[in-house]
PDB file of N, CA and C in Angstrom:
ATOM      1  N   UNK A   1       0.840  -1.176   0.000  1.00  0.00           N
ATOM      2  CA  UNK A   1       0.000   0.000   0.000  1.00  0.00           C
ATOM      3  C   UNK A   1       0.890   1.245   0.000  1.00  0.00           C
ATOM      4  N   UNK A   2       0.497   2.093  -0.748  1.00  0.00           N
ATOM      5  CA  UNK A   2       1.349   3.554  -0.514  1.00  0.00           C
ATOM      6  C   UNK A   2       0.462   4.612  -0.032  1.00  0.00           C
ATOM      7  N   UNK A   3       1.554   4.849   0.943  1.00  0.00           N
ATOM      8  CA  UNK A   3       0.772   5.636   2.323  1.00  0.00           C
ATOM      9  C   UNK A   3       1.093   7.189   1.956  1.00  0.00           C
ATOM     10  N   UNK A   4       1.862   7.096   0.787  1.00  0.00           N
ATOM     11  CA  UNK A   4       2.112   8.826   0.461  1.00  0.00           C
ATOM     12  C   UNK A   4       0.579   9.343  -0.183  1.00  0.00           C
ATOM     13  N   UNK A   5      -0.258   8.489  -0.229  1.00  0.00           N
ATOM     14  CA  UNK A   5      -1.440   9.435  -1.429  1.00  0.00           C
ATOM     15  C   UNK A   5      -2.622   9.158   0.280  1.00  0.00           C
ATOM     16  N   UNK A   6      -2.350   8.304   1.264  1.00  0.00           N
ATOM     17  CA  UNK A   6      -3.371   8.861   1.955  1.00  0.00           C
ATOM     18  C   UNK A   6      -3.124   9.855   2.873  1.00  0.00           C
ATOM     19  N   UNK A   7      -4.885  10.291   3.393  1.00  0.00           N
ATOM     20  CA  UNK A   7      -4.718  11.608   4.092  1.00  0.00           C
ATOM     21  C   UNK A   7      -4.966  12.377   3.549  1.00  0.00           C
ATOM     22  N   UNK A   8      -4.522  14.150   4.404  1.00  0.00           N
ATOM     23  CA  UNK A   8      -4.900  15.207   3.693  1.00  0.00           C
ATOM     24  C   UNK A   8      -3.496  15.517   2.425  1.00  0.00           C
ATOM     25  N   UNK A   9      -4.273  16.129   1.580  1.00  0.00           N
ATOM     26  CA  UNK A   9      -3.065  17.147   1.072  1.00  0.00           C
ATOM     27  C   UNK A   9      -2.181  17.713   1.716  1.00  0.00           C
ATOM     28  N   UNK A  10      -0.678  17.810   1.385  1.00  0.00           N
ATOM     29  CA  UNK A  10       0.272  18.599   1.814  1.00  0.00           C
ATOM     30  C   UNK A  10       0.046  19.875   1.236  1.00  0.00           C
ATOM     31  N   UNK A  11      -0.035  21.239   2.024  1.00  0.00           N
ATOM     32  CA  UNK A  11      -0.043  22.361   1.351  1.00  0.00           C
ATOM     33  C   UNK A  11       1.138  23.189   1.088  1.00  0.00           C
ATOM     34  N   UNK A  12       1.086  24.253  -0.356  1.00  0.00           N
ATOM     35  CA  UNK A  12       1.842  24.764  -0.644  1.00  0.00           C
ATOM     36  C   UNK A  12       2.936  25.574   0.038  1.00  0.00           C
ATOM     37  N   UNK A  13       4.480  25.421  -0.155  1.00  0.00           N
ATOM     38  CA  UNK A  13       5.533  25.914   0.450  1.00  0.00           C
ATOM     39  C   UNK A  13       5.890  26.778   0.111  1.00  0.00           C
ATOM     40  N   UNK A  14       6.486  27.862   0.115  1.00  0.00           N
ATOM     41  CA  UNK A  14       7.433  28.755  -0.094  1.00  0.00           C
ATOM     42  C   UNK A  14       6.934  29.403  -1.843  1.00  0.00           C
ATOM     43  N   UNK A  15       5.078  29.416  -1.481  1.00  0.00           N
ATOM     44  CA  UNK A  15       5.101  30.417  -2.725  1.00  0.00           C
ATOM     45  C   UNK A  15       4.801  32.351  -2.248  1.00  0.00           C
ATOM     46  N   UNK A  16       5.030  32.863  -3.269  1.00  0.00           N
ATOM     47  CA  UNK A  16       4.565  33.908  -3.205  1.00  0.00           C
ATOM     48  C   UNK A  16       3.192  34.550  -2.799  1.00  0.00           C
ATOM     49  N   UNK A  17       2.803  35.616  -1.886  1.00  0.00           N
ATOM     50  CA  UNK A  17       1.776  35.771  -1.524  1.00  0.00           C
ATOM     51  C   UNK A  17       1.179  36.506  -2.525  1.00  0.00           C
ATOM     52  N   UNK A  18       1.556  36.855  -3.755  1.00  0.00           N
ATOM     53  CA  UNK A  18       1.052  38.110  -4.703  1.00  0.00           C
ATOM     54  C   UNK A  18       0.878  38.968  -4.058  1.00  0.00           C
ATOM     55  N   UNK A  19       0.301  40.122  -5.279  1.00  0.00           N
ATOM     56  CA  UNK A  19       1.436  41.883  -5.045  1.00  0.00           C
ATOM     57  C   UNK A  19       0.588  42.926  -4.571  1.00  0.00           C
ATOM     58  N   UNK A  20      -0.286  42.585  -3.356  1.00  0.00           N
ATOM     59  CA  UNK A  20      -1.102  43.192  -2.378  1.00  0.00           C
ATOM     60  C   UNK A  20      -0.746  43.346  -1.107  1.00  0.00           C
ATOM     61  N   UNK A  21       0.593  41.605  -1.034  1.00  0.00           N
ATOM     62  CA  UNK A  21       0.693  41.260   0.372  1.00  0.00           C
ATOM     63  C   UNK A  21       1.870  42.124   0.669  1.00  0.00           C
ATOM     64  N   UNK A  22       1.998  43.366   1.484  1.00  0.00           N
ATOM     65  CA  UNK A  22       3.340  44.164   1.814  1.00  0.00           C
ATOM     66  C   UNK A  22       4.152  44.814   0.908  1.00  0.00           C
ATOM     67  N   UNK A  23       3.120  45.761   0.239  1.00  0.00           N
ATOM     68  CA  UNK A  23       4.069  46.515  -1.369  1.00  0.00           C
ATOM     69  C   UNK A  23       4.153  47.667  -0.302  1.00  0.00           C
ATOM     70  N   UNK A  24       5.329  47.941  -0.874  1.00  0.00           N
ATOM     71  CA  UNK A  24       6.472  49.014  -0.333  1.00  0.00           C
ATOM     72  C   UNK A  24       5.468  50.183  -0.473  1.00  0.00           C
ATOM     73  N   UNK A  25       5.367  51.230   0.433  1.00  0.00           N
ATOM     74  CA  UNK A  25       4.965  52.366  -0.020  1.00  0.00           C
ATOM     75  C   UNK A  25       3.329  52.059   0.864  1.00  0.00           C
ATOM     76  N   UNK A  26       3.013  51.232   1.501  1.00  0.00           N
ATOM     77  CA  UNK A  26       1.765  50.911   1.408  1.00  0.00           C
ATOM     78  C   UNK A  26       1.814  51.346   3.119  1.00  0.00           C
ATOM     79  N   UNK A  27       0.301  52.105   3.561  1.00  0.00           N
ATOM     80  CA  UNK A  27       0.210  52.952   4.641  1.00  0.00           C
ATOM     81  C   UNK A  27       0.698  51.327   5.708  1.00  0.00           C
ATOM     82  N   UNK A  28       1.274  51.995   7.293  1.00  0.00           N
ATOM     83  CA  UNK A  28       1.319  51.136   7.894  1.00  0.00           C
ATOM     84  C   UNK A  28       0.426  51.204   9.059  1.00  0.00           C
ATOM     85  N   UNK A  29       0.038  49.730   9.652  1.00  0.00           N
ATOM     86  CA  UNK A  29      -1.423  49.625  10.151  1.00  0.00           C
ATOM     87  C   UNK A  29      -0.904  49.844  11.451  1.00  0.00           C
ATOM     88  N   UNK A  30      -2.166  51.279  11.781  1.00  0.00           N
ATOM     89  CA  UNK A  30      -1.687  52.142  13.406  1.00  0.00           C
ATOM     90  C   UNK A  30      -2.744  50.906  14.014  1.00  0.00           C
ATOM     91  N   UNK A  31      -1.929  51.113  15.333  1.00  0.00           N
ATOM     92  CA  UNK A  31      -2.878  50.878  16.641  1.00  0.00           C
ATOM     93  C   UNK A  31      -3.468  51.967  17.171  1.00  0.00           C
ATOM     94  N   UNK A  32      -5.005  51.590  17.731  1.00  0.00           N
ATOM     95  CA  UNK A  32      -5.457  53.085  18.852  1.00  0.00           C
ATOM     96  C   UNK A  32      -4.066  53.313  19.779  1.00  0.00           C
ATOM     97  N   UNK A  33      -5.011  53.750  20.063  1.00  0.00           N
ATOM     98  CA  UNK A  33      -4.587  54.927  21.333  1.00  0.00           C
ATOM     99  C   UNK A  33      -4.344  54.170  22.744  1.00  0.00           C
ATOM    100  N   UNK A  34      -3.710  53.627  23.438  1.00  0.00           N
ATOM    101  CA  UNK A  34      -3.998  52.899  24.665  1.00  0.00           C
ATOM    102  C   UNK A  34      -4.450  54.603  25.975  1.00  0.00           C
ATOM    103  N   UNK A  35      -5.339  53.779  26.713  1.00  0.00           N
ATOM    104  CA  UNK A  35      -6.204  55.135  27.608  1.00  0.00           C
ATOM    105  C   UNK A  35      -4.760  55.373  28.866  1.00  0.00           C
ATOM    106  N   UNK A  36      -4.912  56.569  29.155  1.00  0.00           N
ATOM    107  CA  UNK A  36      -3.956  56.093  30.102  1.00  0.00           C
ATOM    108  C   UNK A  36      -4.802  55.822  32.028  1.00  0.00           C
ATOM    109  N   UNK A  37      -3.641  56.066  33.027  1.00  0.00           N
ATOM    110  CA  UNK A  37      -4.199  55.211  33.790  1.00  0.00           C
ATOM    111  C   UNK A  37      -5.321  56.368  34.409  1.00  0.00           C
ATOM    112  N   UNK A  38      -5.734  57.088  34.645  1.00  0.00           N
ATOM    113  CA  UNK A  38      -7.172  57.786  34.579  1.00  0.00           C
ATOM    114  C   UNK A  38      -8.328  58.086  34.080  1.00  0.00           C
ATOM    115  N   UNK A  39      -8.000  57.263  32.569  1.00  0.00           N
ATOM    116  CA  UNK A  39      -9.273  57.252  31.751  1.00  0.00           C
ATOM    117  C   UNK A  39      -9.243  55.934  31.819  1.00  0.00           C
ATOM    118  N   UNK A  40      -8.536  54.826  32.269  1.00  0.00           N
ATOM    119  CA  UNK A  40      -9.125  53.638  32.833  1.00  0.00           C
ATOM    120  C   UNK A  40      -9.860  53.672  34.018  1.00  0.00           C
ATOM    121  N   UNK A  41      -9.474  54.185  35.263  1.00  0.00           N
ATOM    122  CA  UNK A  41      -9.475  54.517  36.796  1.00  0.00           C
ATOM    123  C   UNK A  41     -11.261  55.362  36.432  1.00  0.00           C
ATOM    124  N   UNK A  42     -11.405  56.435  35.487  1.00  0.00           N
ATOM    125  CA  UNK A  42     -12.755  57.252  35.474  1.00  0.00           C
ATOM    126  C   UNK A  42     -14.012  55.956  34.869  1.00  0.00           C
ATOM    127  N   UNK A  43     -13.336  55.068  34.109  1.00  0.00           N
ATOM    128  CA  UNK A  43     -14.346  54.424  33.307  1.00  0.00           C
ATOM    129  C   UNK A  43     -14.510  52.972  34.074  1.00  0.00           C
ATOM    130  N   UNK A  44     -13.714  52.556  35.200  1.00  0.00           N
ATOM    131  CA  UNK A  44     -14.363  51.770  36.065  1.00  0.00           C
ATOM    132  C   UNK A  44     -15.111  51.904  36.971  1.00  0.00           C
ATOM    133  N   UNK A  45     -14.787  53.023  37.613  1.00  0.00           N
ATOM    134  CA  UNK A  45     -15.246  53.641  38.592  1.00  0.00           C
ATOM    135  C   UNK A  45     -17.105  53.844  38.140  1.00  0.00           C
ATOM    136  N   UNK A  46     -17.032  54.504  36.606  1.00  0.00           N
ATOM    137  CA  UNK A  46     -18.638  54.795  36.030  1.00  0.00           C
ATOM    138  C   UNK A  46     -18.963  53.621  35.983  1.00  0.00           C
ATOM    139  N   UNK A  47     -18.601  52.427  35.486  1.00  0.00           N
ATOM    140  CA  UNK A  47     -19.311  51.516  35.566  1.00  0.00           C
ATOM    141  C   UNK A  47     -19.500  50.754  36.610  1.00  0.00           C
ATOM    142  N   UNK A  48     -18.941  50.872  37.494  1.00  0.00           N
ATOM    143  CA  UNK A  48     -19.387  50.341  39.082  1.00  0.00           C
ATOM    144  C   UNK A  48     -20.411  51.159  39.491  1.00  0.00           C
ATOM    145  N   UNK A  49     -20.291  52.571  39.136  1.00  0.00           N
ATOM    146  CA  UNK A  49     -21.677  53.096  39.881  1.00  0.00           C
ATOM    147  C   UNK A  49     -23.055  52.857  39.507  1.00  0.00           C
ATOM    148  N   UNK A  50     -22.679  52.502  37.807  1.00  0.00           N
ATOM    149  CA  UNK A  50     -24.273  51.967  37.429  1.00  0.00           C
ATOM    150  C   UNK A  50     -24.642  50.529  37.405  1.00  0.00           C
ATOM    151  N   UNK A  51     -23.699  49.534  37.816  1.00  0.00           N
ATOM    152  CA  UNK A  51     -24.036  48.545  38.281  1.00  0.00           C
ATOM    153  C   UNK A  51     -24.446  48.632  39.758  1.00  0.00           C
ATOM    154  N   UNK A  52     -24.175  49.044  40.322  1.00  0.00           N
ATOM    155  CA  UNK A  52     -24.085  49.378  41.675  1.00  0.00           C
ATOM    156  C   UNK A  52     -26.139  50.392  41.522  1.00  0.00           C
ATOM    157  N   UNK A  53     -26.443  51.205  40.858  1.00  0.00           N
ATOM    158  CA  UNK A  53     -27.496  51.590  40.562  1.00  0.00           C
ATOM    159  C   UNK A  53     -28.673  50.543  39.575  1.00  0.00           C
ATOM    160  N   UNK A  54     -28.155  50.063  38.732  1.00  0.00           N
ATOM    161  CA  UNK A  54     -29.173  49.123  38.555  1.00  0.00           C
ATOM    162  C   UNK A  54     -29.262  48.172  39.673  1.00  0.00           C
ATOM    163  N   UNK A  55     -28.567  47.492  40.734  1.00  0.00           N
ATOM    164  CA  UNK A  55     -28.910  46.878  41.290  1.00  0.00           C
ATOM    165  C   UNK A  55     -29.529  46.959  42.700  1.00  0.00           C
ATOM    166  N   UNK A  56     -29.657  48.387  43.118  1.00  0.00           N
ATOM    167  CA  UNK A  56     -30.542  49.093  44.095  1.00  0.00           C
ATOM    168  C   UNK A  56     -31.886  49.482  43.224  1.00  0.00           C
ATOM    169  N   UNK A  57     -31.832  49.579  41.882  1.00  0.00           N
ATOM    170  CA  UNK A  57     -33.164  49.480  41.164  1.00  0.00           C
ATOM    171  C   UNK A  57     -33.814  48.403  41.308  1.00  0.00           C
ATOM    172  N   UNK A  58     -33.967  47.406  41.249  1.00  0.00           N
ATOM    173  CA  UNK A  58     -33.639  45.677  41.272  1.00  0.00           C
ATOM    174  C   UNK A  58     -34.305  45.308  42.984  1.00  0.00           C
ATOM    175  N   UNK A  59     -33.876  46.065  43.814  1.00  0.00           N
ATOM    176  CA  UNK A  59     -33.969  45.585  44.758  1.00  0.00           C
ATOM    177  C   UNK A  59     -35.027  46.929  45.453  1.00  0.00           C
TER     178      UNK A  59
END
């Protein structure tokens, strides 16, 4: 029996990605903004208070 034809296909090696993938000149992809540590610290704080308020609604 030849065990090279069962199974999956082996996929393609070392071809080219064509001429979309990383052409020179081409904008480079920003990251946001990371918040710093007070616009993290303000936006937990808000959301504890309205969890903290829906759940005196609740009750």
């Amino acid at each position: 029996m030849d065990y090279s034809k069962s199974g999956n296909p082996k996929g393609t090696r070392h071809t080219l990605r064509g001429p979309d993938h990383a052409q020179k000149g081409a904008p480079k992809a920003t990251t946001p903004p990371r918040e710093t540590k007070e616009q993290l610290l303000a936006r937990m704080k808000a959301a504890a208070e309205k969890k903290a308020a829906q759940k005196e609604d609740k009750a």
